[in-house]
Protein backbone atom coordinates (compact mmCIF):
# COMPACT_ATOMS: atom_id res chain seq x y z
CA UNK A 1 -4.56 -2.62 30.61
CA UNK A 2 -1.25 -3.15 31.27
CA UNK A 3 1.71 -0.28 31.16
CA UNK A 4 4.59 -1.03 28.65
CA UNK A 5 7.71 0.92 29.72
CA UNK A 6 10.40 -1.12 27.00
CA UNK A 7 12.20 0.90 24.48
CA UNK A 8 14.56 0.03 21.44
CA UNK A 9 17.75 0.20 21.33
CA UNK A 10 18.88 0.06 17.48
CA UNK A 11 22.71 -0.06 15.98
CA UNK A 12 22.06 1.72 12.22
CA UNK A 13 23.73 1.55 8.88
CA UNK A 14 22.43 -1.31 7.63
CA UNK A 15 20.66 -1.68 4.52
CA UNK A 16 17.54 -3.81 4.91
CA UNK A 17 16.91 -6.85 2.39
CA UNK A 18 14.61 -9.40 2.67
CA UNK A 19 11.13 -10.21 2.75
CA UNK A 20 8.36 -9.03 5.54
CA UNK A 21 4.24 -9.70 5.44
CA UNK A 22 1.94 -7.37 6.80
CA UNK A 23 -0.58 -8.12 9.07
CA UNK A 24 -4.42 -7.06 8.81
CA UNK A 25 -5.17 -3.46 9.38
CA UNK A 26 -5.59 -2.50 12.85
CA UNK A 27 -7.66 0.19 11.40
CA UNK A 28 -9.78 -1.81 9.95
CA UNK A 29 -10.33 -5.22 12.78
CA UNK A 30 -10.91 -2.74 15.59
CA UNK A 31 -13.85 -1.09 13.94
CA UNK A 32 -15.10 -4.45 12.16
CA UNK A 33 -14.89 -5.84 15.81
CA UNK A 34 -17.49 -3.12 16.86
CA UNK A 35 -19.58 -3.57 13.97
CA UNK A 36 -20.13 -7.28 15.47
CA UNK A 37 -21.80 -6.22 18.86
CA UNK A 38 -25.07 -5.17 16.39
CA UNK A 39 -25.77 -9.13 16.37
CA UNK A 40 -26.21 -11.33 18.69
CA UNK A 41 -24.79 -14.24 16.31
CA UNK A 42 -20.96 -15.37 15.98
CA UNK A 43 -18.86 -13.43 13.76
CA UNK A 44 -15.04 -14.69 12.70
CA UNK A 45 -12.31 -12.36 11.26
CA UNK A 46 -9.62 -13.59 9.50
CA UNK A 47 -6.45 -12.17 8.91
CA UNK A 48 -6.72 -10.10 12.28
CA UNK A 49 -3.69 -8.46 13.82
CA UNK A 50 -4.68 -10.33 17.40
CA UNK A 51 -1.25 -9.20 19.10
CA UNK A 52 -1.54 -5.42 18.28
CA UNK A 53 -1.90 -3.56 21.33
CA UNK A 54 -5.13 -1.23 20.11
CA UNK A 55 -7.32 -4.21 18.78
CA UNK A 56 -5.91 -5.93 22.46
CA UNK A 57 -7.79 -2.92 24.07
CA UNK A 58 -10.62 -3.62 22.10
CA UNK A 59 -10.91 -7.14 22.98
CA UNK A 60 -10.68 -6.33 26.28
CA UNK A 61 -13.50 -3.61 25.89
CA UNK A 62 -16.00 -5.96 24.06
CA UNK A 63 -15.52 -8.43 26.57
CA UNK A 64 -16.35 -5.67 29.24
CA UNK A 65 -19.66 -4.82 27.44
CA UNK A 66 -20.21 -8.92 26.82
CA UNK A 67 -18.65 -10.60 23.54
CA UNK A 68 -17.58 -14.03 24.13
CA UNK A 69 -14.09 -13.91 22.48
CA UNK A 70 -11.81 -16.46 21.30
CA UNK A 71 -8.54 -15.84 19.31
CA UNK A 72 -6.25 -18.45 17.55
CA UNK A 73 -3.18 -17.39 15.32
CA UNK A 74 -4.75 -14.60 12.95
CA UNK A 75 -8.36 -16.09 13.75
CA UNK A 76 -11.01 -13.68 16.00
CA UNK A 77 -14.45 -14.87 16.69
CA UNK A 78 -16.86 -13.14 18.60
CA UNK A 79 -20.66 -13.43 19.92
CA UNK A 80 -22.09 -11.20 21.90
CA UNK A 81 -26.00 -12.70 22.67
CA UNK A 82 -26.42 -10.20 25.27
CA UNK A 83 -25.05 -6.50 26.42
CA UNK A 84 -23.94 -7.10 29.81
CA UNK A 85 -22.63 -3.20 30.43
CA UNK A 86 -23.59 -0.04 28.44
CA UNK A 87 -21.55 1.75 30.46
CA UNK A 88 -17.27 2.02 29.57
CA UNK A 89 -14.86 3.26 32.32
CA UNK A 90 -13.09 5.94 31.72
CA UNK A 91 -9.51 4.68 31.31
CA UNK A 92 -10.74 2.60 27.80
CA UNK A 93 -11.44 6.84 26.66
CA UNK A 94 -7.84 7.97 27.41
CA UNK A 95 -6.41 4.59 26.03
CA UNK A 96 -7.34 4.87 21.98
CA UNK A 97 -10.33 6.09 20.60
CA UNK A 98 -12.11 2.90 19.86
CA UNK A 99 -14.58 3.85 22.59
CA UNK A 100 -16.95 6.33 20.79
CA UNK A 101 -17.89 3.78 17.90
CA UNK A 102 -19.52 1.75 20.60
CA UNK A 103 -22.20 4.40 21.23
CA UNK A 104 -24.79 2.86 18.02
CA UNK A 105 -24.68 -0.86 18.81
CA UNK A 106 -25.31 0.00 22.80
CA UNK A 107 -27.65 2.76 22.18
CA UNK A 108 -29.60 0.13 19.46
CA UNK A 109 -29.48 -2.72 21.77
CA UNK A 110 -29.96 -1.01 25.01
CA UNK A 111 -31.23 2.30 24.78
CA UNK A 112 -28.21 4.09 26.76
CA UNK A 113 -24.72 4.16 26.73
CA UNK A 114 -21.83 5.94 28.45
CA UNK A 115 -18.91 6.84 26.46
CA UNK A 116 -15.78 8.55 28.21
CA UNK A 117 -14.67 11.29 26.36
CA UNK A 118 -11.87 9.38 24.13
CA UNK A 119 -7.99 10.16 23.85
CA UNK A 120 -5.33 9.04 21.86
CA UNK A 121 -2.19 9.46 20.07
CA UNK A 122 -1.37 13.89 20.54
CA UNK A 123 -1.40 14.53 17.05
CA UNK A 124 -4.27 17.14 17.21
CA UNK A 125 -7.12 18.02 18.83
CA UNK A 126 -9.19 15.48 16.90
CA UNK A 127 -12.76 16.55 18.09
CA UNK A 128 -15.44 14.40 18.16
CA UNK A 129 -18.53 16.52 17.67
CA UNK A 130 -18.33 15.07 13.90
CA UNK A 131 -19.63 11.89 15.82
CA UNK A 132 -21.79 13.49 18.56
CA UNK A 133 -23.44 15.81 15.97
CA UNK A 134 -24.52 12.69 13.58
CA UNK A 135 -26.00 10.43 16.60
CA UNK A 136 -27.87 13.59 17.42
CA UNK A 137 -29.20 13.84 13.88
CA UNK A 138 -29.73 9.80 14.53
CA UNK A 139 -32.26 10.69 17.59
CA UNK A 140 -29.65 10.29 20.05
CA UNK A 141 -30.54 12.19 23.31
CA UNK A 142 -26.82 13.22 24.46
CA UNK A 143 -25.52 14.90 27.39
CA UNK A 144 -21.81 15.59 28.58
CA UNK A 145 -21.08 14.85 32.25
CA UNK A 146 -18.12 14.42 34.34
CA UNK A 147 -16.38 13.87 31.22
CA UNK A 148 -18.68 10.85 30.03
CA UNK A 149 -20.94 11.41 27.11
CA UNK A 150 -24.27 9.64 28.46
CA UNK A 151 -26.35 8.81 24.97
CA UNK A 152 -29.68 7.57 25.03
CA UNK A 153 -32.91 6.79 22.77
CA UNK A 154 -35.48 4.52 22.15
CA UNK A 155 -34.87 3.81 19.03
CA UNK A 156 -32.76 5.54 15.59
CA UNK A 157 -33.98 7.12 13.08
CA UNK A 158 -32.33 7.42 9.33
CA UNK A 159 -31.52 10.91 8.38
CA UNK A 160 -29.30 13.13 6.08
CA UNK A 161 -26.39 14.20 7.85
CA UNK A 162 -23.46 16.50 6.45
CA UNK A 163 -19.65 16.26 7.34
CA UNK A 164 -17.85 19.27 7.23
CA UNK A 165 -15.29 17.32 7.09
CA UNK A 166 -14.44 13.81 5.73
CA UNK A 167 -13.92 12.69 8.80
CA UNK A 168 -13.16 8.45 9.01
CA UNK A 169 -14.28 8.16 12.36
CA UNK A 170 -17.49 9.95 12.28
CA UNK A 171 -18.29 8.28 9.07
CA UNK A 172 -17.74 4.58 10.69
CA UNK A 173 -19.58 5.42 13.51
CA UNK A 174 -22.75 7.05 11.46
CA UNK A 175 -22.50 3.96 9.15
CA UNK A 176 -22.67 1.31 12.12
CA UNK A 177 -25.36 3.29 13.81
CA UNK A 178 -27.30 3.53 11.16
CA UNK A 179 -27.74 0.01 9.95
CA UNK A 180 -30.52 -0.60 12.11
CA UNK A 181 -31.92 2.64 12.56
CA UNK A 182 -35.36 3.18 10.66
CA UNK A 183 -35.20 4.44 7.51
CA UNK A 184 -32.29 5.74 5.53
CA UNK A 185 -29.55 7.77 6.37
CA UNK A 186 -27.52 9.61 3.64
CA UNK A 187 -23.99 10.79 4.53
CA UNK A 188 -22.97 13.41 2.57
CA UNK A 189 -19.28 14.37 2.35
CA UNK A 190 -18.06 11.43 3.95
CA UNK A 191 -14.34 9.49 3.93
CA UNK A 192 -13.97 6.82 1.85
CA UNK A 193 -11.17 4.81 2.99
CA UNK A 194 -10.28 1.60 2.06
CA UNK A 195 -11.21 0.81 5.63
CA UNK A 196 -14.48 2.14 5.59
CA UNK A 197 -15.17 0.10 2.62
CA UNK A 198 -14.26 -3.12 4.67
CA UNK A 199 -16.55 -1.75 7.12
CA UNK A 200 -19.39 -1.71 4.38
CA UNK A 201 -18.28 -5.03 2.94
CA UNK A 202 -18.78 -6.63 6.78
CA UNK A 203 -21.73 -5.19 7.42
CA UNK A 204 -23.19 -6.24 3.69
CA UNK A 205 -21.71 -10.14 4.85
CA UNK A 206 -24.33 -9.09 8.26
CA UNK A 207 -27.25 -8.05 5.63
CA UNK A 208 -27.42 -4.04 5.48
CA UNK A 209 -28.04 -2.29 3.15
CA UNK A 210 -25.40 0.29 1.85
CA UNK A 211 -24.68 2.06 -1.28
CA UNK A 212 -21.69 3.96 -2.56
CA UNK A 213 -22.36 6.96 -4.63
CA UNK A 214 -20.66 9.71 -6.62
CA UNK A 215 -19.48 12.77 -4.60
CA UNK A 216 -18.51 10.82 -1.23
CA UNK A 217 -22.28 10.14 -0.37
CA UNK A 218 -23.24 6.67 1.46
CA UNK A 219 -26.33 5.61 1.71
CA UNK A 220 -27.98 3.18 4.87
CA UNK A 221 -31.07 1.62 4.39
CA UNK A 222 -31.74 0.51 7.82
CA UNK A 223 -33.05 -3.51 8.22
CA UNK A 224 -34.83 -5.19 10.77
CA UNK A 225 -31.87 -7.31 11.86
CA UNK A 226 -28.30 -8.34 11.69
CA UNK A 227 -26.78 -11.34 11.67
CA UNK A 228 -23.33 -13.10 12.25
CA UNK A 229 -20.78 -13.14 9.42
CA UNK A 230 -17.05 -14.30 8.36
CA UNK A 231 -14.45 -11.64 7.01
CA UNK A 232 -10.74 -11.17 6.24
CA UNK A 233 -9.53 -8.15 7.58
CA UNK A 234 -7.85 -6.36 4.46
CA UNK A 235 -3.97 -5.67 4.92
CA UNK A 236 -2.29 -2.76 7.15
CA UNK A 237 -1.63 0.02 4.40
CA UNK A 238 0.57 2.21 7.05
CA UNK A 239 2.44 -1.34 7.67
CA UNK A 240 3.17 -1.56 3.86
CA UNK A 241 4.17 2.07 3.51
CA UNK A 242 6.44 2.04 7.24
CA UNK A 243 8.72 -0.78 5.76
CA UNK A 244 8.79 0.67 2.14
CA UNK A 245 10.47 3.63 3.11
CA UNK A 246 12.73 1.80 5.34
CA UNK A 247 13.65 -0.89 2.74
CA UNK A 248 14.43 2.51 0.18
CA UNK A 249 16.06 4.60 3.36
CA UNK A 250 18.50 2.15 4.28
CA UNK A 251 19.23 1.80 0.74
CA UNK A 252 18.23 -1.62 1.01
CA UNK A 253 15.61 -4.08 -0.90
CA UNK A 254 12.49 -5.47 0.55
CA UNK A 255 9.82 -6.99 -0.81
CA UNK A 256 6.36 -6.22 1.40
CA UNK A 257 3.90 -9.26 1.24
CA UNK A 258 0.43 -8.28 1.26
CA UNK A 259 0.63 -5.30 0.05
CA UNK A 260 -1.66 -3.60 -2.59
CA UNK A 261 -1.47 -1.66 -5.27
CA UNK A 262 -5.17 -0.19 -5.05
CA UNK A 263 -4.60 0.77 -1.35
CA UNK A 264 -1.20 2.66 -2.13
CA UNK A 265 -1.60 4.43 -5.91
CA UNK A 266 -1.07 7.91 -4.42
CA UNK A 267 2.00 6.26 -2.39
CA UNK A 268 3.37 4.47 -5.27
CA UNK A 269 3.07 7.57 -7.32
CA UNK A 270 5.54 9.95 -4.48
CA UNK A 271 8.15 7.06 -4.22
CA UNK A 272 8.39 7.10 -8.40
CA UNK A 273 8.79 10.81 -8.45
CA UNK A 274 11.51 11.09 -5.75
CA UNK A 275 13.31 8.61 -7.54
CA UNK A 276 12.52 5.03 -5.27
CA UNK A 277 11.92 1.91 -7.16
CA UNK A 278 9.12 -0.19 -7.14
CA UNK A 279 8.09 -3.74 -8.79
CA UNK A 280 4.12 -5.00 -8.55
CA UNK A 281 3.68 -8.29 -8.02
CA UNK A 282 0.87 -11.22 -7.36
CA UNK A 283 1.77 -11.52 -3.61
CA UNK A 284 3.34 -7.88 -3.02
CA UNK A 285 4.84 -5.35 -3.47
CA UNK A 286 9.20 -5.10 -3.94
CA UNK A 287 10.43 -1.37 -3.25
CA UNK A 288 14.06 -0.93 -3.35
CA UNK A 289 16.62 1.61 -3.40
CA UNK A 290 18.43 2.55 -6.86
CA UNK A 291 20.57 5.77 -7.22
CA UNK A 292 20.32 9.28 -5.61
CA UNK A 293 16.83 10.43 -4.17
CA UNK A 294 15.37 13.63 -5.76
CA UNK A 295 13.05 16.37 -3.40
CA UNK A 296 9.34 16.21 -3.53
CA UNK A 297 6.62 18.43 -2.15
CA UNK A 298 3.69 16.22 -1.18
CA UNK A 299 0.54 17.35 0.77
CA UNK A 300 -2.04 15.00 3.21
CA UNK A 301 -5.23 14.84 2.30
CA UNK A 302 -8.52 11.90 2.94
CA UNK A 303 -8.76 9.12 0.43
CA UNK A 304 -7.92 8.95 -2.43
CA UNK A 305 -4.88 11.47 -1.29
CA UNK A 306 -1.60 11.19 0.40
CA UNK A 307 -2.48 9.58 3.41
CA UNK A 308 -1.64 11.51 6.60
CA UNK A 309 -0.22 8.54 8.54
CA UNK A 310 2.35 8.11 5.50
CA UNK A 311 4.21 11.35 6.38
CA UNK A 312 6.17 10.80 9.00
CA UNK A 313 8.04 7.65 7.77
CA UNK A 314 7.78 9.51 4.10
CA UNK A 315 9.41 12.62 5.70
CA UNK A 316 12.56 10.25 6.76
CA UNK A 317 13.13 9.17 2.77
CA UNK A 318 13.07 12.81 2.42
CA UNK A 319 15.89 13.29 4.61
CA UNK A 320 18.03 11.56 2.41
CA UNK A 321 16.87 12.88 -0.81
CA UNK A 322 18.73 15.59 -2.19
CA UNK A 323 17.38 19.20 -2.16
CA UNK A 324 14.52 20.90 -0.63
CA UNK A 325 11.45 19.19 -0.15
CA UNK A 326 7.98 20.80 1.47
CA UNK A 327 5.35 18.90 3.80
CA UNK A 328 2.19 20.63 4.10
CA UNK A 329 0.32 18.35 6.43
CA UNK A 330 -3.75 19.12 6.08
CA UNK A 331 -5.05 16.56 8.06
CA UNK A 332 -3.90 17.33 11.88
CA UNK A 333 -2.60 20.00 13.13
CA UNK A 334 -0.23 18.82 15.55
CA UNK A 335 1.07 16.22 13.29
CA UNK A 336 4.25 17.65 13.54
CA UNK A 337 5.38 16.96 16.69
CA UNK A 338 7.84 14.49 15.75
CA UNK A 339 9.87 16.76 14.31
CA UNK A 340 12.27 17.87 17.28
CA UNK A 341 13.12 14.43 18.44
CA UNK A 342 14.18 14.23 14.79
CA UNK A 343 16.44 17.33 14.98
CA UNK A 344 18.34 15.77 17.68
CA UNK A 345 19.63 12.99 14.93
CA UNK A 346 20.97 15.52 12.87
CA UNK A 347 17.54 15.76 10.43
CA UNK A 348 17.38 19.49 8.83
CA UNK A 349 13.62 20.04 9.21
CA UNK A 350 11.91 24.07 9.76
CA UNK A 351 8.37 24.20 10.91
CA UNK A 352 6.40 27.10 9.42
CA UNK A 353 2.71 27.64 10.33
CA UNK A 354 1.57 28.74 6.74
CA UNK A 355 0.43 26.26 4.15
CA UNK A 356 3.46 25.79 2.03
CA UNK A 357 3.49 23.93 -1.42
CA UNK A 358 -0.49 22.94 -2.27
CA UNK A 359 -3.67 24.94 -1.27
CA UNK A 360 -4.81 26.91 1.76
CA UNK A 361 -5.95 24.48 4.02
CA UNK A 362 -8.63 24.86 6.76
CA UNK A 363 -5.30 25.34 9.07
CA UNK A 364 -4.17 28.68 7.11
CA UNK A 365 -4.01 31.70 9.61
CA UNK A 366 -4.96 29.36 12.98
CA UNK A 367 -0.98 29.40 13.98
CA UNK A 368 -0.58 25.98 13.84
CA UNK A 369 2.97 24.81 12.65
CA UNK A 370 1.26 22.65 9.86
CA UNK A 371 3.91 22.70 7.29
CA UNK A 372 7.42 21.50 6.93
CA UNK A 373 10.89 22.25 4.82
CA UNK A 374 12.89 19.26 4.69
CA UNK A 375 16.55 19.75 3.70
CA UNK A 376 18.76 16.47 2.49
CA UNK A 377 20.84 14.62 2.15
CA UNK A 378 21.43 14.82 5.78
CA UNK A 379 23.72 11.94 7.90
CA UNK A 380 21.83 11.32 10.70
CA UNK A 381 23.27 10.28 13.63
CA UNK A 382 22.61 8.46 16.93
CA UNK A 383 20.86 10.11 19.66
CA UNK A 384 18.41 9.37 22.84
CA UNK A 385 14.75 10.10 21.03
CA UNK A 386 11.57 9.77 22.82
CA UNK A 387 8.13 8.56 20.56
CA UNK A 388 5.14 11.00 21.13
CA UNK A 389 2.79 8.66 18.65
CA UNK A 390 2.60 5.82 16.62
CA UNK A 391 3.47 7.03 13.17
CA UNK A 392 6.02 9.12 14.75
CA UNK A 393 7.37 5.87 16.06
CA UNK A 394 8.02 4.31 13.57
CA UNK A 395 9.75 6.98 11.24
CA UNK A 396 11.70 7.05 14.12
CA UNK A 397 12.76 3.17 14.42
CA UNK A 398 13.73 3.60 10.08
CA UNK A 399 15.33 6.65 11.46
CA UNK A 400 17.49 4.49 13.81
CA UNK A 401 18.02 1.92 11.40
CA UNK A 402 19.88 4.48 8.75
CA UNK A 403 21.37 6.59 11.59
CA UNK A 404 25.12 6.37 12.43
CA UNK A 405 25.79 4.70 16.23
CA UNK A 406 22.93 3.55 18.31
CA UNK A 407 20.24 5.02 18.71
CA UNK A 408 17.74 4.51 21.92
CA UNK A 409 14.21 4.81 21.06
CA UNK A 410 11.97 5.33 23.88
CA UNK A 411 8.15 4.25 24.48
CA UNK A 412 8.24 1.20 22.29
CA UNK A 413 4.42 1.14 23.14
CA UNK A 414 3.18 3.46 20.79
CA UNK A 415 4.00 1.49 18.08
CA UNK A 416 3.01 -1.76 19.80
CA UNK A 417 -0.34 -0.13 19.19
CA UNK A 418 -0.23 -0.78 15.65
CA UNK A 419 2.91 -3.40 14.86
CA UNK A 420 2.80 -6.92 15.61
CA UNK A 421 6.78 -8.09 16.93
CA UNK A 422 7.97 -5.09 15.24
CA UNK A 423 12.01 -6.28 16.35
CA UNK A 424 11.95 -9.34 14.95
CA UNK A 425 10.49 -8.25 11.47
CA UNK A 426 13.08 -5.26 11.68
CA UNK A 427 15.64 -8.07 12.98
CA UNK A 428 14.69 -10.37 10.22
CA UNK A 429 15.65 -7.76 7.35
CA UNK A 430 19.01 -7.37 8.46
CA UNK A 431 18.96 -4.36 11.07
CA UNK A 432 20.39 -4.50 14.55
CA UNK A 433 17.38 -3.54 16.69
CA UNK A 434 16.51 -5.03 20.34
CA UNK A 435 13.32 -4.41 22.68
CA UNK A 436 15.45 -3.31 26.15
């Protein structure tokens, strides 16, 4: 896994016009390439995001544990007849979090596996004893050790499990573990994502068995046996949303192939009421800019609310709206940590550690700074910024592209993570933007 050390370097005040597709969802392929190690047969996805640094980590990790990969243009196909390793070394844990999904399909086809204890973007603590707990319930033996989760059983059983939370990860990885466990397994409280619902939709194309009910329950039947399958990865929602707000920051027009209306509704609904302009079409989705932007207070929330990787590049349009606006971000509580890079380009943005505008959240009285006052319109200017994740990245890059001067962005590999050639689509709409 190589180290990336380029950064951008970005000459702002351009308004952005043009066209730009978005690739499949990262979010999505990385977890649908999992879901494939439960068969021994080929599996293709389509529409894959193959030169996105996370699903490159994944690759590499499947290949570790024994998939037989090929990729061509957006094409991925993998077969996996036999598990060659159950065990994963610890630098695919500190890397992304991909790791921890793995634990079903080597647990199911091997009886054991060894996780690392994952990592990640530092946008929270983001625990995984959601997961642990549910391959428990499962009949997962587990056991931590020198920071390596070692998981074993003979065999799953189906179960009723609880989330406290609505947590996506622990719901993909209960869902893929428990497609050839015995019996059913109900999931109670769980996320329902648009990427979770690929998930399902894959692992119907493989032949489970799962149902969608009322009141975020999903229900597993387990089966005997899964077998090899052919998907299109849906399209990258955060993509869609990342160069909407930059087409309506710069004051610009841009018209995002790919995206969808059913994936963005909550989205769609905060750009109308801060003023932003939108047009639905076939093929896409047009957002431009069209007179003065008006304050909002929006909170995060799971599916079907605001999403919280929409808030960082969401918080930038607010910096040019006019008034006071109010973030109160329920989802992690370090998501703020952008912020003071942000600062340095002139943004007028208080922290408060109280849940301001919406509910009390499960954050209210824990001290975390989980809430944000955004005052606009503010000039921002250039400034040396450093990216501490990939969201944060690229509010940052818009940031840069509406900023006065240049702007040097540092740690372009964050959002390599999660943005295919990211330059040249910025480059293509008109902004002045070069990988240094």
């Amino acid at each position: 896994m190589a180290e990336n050390n380029s950064k951008f370097l970005i000459k702002g005040g351009n308004p952005l016009y043009g066209s730009v597709k978005v690739t499949g969802a990262k979010n999505s392929a990385t977890k649908l390439l999992i879901a494939s190690l439960l068969t021994k047969e080929r599996c293709v996805l389509r529409n894959s995001p193959n030169k996105i640094n996370d699903l490159k980590v994944s690759l590499e990790l499947c290949r570790l544990l024994g998939s037989k990969i090929e990729t061509t243009g957006d094409s991925l196909t993998s077969e996996t007849p036999v598990i060659a390793n159950n065990e994963i070394p610890f630098e695919y844990g500190n890397v992304n979090r991909i790791s921890i999904l793995t634990a079903g399909p080597l647990v199911l086809r091997t009886g054991k596996a060894l996780i690392p204890v994952p990592g990640g973007c530092r946008i929270g603590s983001r625990p995984v004893n959601f997961h642990i707990e549910g391959l428990k319930k499962l009949g997962c033996n587990v056991d931590l050790k020198d920071n390596f989760y070692v998981l074993q059983a003979e065999k799953l059983k189906g179960c009723n499990i609880t989330l406290d939370y609505p947590s996506v990860g622990a719901t993909e990885n209960i869902i893929i573990s428990s497609t050839l466990a015995e019996g059913r397994t109900n999931i109670f409280n769980a996320a329902i994502e648009p990427e979770i619902i690929d998930l399902i939709k894959f692992l119907q194309k493989m032949g489970a068995i799962i149902e969608i009910s009322t009141d975020r329950k999903i229900t597993i039947e387990g089966v005997d046996r899964l077998y090899g399958a052919e998907h299109n990865v849906i399209p990258d929602r955060n993509q869609s949303v990342s160069f909407a707000c930059a087409g309506i920051a710069s004051k610009g027009d841009v018209f995002v192939e790919n995206a969808i209306q059913d994936d963005l509704i909550t989205f769609l609904n905060s750009i109308r009421r801060i003023g932003g302009k939108f047009e639905i079409k076939d093929n896409g989705i047009r957002f431009y800019y069209d007179g003065d932007l008006k304050p909002i207070a929006i909170e995060t929330n799971v599916h079907p609310g605001f999403m919280t990787d929409w808030q960082q590049p969401f918080a930038i349009l607010l910096t040019q709206a006019k008034g006071i606006s109010i973030v109160h971000e329920t989802v992690y509580e370090k998501r703020f940590g952008y912020v003071s890079e942000l600062k340095k380009m002139g943004a007028e943005v208080e922290l408060y550690n109280t849940c301001l505008g919406g509910l009390r959240c499960r954050f209210a009285n824990a001290g975390y700074y989980h809430s944000a006052v955004v005052k606009g319109p503010t000039g921002l200017h250039s400034a040396e910024i450093t990216i501490p994740d990939l969201r944060a990245g690229i509010s940052y890059l818009i940031a840069g592209v509406i900023a006065k001067g240049e702007t040097l962005v540092n740690g372009a590999i964050y959002i390599d993570r999660g943005y295919e050639d990211i330059d040249l689509r910025f480059r293509n709409l008109g902004a002045e933007i070069k990988r240094i």
